[in-house]
N, C-alpha and C. Protein backbone atom coordinates (compact mmCIF):
# COMPACT_ATOMS: atom_id res chain seq x y z
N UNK A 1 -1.77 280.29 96.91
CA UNK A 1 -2.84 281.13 96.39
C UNK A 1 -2.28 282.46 95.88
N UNK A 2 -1.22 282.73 96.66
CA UNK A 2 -0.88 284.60 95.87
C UNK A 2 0.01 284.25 94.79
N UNK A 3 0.35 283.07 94.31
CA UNK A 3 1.13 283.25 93.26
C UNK A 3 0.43 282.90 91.87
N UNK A 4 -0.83 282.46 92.26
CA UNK A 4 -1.73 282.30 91.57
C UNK A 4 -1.81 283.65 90.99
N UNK A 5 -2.47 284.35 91.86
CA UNK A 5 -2.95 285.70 91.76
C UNK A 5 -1.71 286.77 91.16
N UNK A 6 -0.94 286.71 91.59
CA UNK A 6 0.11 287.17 90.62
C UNK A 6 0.34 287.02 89.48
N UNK A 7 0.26 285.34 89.11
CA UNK A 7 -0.24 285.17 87.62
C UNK A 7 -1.51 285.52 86.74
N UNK A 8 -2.10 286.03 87.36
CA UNK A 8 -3.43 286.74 86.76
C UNK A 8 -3.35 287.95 86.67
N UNK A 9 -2.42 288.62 87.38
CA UNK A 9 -1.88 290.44 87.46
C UNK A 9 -1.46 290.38 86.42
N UNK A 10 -0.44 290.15 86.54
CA UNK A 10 0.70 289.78 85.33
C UNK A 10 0.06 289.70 84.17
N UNK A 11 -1.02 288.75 83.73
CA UNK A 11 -1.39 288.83 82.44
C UNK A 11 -2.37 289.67 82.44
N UNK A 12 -3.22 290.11 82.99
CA UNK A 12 -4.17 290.86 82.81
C UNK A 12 -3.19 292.48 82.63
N UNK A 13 -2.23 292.91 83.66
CA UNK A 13 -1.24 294.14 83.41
C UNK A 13 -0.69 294.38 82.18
N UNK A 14 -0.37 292.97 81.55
CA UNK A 14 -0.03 292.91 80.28
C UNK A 14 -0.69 293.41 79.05
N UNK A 15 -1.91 292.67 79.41
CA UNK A 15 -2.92 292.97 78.07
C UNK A 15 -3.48 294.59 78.25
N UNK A 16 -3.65 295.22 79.59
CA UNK A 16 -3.86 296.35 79.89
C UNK A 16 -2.87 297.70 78.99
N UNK A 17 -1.73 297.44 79.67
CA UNK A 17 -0.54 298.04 78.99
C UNK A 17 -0.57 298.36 77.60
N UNK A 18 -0.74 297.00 76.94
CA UNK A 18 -0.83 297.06 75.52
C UNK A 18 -1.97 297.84 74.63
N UNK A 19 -2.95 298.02 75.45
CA UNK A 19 -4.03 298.78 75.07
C UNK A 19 -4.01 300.62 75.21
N UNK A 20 -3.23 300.92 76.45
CA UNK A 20 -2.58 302.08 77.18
C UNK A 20 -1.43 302.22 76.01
N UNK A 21 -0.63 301.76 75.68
CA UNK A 21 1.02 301.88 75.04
C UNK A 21 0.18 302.86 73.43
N UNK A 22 -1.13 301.99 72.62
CA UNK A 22 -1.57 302.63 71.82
C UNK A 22 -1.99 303.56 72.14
N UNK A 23 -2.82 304.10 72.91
CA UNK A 23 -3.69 305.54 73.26
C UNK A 23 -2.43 306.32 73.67
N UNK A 24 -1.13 306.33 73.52
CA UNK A 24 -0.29 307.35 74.15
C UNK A 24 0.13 308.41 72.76
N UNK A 25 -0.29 309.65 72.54
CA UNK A 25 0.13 310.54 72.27
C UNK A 25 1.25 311.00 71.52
N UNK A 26 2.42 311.20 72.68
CA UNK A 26 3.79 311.28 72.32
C UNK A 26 4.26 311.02 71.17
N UNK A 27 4.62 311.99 70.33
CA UNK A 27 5.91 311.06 68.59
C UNK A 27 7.03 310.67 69.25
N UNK A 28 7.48 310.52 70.19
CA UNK A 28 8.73 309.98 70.29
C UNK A 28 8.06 308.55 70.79
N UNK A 29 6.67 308.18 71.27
CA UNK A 29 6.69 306.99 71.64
C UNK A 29 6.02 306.27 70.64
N UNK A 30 5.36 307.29 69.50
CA UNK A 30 4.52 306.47 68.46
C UNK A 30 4.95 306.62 67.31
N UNK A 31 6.38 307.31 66.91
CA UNK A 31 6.94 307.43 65.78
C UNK A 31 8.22 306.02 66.09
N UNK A 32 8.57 305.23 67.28
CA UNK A 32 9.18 304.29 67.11
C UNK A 32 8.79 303.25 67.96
N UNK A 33 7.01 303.11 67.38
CA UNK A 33 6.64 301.85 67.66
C UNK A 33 6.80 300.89 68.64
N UNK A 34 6.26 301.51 69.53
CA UNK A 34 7.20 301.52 70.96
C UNK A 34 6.39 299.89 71.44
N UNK A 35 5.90 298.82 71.95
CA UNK A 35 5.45 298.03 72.32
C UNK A 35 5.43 297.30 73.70
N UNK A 36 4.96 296.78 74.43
CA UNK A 36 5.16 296.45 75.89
C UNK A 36 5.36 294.38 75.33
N UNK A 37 6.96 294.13 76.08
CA UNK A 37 6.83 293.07 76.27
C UNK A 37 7.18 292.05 77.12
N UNK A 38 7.06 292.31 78.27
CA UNK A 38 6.70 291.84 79.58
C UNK A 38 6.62 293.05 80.87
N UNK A 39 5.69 292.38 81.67
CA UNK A 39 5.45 293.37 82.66
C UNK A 39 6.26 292.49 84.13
N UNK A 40 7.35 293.16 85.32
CA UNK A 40 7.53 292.34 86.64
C UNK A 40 6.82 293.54 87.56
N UNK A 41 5.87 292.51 88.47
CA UNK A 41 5.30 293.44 89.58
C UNK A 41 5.31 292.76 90.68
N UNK A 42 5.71 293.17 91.92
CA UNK A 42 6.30 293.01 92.94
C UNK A 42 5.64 292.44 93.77
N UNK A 43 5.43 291.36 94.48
CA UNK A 43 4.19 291.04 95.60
C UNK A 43 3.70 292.15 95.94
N UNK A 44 4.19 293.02 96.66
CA UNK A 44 2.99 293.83 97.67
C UNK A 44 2.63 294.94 96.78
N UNK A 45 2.65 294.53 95.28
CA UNK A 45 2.19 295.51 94.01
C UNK A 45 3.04 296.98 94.66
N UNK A 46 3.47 297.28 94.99
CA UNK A 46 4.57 298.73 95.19
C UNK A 46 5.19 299.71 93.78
N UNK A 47 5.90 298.41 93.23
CA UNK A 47 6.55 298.79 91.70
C UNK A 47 6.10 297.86 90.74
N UNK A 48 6.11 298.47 89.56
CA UNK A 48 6.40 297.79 88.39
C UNK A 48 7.15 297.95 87.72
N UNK A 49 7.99 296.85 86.64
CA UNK A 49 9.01 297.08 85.76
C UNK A 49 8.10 296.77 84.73
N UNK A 50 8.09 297.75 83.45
CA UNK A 50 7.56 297.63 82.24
C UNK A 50 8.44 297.34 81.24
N UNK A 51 9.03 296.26 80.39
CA UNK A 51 9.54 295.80 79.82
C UNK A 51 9.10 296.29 78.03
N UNK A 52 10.13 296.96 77.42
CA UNK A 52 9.16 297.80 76.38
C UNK A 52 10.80 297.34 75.01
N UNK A 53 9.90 297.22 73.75
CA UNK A 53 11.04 297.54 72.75
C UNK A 53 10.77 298.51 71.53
N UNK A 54 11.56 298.72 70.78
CA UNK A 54 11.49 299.55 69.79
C UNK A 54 11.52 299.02 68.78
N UNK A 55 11.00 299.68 67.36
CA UNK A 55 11.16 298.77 66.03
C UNK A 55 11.91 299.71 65.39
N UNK A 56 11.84 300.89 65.47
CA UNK A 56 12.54 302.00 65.15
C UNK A 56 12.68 303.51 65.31
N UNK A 57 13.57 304.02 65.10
CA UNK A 57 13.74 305.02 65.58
C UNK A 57 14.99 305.70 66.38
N UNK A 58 14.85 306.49 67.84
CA UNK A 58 15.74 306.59 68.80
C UNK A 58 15.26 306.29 70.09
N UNK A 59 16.06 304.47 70.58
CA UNK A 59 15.88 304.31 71.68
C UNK A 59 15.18 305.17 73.04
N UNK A 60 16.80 306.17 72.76
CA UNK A 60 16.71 307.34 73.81
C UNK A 60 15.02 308.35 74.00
N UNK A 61 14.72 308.52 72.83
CA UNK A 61 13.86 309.71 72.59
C UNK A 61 12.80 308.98 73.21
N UNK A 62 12.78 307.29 72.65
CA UNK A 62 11.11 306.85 73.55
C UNK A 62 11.57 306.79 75.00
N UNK A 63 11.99 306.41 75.22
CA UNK A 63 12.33 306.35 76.82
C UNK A 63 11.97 307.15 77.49
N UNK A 64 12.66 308.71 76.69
CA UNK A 64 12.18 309.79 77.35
C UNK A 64 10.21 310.16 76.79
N UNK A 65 10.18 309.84 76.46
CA UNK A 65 8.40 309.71 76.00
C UNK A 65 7.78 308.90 76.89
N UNK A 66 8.37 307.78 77.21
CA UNK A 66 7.45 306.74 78.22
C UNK A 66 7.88 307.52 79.60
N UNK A 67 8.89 308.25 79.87
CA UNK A 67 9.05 308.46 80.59
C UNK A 67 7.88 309.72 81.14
N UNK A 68 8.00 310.57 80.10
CA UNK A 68 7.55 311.63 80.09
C UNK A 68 5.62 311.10 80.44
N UNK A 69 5.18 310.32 79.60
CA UNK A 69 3.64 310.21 80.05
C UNK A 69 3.56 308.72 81.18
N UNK A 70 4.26 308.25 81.85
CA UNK A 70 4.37 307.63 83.05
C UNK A 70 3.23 308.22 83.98
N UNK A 71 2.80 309.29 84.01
CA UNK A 71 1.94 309.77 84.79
C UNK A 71 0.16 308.88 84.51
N UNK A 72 0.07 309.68 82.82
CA UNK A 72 -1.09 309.27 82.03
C UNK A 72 -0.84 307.13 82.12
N UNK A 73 0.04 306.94 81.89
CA UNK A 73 0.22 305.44 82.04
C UNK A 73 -0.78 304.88 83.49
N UNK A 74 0.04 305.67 84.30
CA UNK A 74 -0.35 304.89 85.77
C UNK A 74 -1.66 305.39 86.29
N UNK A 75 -2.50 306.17 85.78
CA UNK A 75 -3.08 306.93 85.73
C UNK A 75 -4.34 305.87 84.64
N UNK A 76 -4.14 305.56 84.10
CA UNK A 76 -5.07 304.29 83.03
C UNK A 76 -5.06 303.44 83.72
N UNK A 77 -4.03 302.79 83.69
CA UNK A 77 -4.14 301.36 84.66
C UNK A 77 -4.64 301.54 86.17
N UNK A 78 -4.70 302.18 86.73
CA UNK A 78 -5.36 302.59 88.32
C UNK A 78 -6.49 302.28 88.22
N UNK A 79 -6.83 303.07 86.43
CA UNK A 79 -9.06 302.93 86.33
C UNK A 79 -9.31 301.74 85.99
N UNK A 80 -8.36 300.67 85.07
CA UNK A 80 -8.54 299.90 84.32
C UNK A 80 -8.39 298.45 85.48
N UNK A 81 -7.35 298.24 85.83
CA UNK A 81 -6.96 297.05 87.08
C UNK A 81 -7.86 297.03 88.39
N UNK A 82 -8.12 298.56 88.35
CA UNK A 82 -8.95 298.17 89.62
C UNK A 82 -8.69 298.09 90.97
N UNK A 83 -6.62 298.03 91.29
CA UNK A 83 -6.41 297.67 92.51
C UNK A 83 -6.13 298.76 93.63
N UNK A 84 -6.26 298.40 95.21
CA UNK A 84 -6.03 299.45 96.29
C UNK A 84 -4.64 300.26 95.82
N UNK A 85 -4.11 299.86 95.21
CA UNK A 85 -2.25 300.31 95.41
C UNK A 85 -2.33 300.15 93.45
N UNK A 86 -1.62 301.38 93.16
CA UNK A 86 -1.30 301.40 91.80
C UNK A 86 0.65 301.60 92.30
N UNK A 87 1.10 300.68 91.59
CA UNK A 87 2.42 300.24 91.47
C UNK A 87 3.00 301.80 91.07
N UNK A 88 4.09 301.79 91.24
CA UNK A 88 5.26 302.91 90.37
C UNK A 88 5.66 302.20 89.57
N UNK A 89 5.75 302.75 88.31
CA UNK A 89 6.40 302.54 87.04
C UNK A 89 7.70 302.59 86.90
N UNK A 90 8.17 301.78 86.34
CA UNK A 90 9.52 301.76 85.71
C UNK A 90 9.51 301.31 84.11
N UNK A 91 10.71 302.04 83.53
CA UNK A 91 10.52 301.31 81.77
C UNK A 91 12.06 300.83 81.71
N UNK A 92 12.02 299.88 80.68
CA UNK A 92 13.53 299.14 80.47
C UNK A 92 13.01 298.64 79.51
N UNK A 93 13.93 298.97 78.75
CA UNK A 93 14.34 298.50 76.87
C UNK A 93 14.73 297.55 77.29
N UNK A 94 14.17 296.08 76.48
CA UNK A 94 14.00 295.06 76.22
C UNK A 94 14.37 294.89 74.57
N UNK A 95 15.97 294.39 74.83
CA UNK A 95 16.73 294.09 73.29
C UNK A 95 17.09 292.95 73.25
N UNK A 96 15.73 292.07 73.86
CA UNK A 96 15.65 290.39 73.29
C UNK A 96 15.73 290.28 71.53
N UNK A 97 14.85 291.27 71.05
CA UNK A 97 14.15 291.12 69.49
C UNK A 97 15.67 291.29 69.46
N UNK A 98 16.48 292.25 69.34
CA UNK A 98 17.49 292.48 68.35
C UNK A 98 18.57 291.50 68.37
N UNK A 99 18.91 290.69 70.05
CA UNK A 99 19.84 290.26 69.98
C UNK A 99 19.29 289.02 69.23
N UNK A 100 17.83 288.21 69.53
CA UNK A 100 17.50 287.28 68.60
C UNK A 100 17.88 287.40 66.73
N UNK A 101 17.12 288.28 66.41
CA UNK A 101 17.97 288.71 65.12
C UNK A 101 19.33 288.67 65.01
N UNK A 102 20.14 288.91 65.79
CA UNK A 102 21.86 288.79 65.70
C UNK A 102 22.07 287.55 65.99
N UNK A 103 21.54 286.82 66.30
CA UNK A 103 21.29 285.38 66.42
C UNK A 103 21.85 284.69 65.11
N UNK A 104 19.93 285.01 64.52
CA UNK A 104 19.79 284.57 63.10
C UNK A 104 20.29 285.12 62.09
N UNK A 105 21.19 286.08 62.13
CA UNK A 105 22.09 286.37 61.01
C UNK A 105 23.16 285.80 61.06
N UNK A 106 23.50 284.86 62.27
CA UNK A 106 24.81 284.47 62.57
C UNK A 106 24.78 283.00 62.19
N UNK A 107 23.88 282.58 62.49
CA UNK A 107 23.60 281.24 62.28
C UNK A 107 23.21 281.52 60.56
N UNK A 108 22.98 282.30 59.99
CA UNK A 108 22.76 281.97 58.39
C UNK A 108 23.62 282.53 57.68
N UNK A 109 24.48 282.55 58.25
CA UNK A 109 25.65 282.91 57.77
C UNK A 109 26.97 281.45 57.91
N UNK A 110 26.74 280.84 58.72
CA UNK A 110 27.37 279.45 58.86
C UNK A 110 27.28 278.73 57.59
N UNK A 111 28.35 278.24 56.95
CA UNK A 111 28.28 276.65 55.71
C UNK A 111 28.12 275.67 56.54
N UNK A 112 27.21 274.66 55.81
CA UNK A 112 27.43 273.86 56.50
C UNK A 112 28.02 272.58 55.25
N UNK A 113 28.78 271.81 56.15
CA UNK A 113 29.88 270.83 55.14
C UNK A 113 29.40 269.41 55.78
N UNK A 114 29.43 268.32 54.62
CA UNK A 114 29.44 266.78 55.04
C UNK A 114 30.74 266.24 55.55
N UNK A 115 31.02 265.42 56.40
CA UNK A 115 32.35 265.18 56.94
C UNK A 115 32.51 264.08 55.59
N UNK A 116 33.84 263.53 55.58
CA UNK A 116 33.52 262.32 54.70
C UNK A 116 33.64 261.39 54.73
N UNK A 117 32.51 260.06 54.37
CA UNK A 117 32.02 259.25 54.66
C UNK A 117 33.57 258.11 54.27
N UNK A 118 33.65 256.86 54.90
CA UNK A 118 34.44 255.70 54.75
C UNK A 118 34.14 254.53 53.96
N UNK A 119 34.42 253.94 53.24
CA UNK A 119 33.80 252.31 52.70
C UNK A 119 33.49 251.56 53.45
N UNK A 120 34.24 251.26 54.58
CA UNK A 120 33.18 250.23 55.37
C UNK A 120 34.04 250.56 56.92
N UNK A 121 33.11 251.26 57.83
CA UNK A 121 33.25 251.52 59.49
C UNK A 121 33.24 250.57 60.61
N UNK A 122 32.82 249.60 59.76
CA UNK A 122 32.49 248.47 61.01
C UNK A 122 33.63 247.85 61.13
N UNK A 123 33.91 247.68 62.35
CA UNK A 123 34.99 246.36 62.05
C UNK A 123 34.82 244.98 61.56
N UNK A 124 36.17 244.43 61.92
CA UNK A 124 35.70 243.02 61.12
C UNK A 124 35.83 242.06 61.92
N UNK A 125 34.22 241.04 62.15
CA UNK A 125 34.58 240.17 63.22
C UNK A 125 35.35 238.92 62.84
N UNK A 126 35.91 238.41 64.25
CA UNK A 126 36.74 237.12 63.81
C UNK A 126 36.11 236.01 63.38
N UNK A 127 36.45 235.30 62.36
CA UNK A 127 35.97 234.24 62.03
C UNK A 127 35.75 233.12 63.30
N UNK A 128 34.64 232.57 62.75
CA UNK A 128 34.41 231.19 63.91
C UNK A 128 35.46 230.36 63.45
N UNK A 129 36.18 229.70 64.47
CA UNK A 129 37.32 228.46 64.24
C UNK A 129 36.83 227.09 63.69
N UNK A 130 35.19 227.31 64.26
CA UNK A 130 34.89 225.59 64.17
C UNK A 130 34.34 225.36 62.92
């Protein structure tokens, strides 16, 4: 049953976040498009890790922006979730997007070549004697 319920934190924290991440203020967090994309929260709800990326800008500067309104963050979600215990925040840049992109520049960047084909691969069976 609690892992149930964890899976319902989890997405509901998620969709919360994402609604909170827009109403934030800060140019360092809304001049580089800052986005939430995954939330880990702890069984006994204590902490949270907020999983966040950038589209552009300076890493550093949002960090220090999420960092900086962490207060107003936890502070939304307390009214919004509803629960006895509002978690502590944590943020961590999440550079899935980019390394995926370094991915796909790598892979389209590959030739790809036909090996070359033989006249005939099969072997040859022995004739019947009779």
């Amino acid at each position: 049953m609690a892992k149930y319920r964890q899976g319902r934190l989890h997405d509901e924290a998620l969709k919360v976040l994402a609604e909170i991440f827009r109403k934030i203020q800060d140019p360092r967090v809304v001049k580089a498009f800052t986005s939430v994309t995954d939330v880990e929260i702890t069984p006994d709800l204590k902490y949270a890790k907020i999983y966040y990326s950038t589209l552009q800008g300076d890493p550093k500067e949002a960090a220090a922006g999420l960092n900086a309104a962490k207060g107003f963050i936890r502070h939304e979600l307390a009214m919004r979730l509803n629960l006895r215990i509002t978690p502590e925040l944590s943020f961590i840049a999440d550079h899935s997007g980019e390394y995926g992109a370094h991915i796909a520049s790598v892979l389209n960047t590959l030739t790809y070549s036909t090996p070359p084909q033989e006249e005939n691969t099969e072997p040859e069976a022995p004739e019947d004697p009779s």
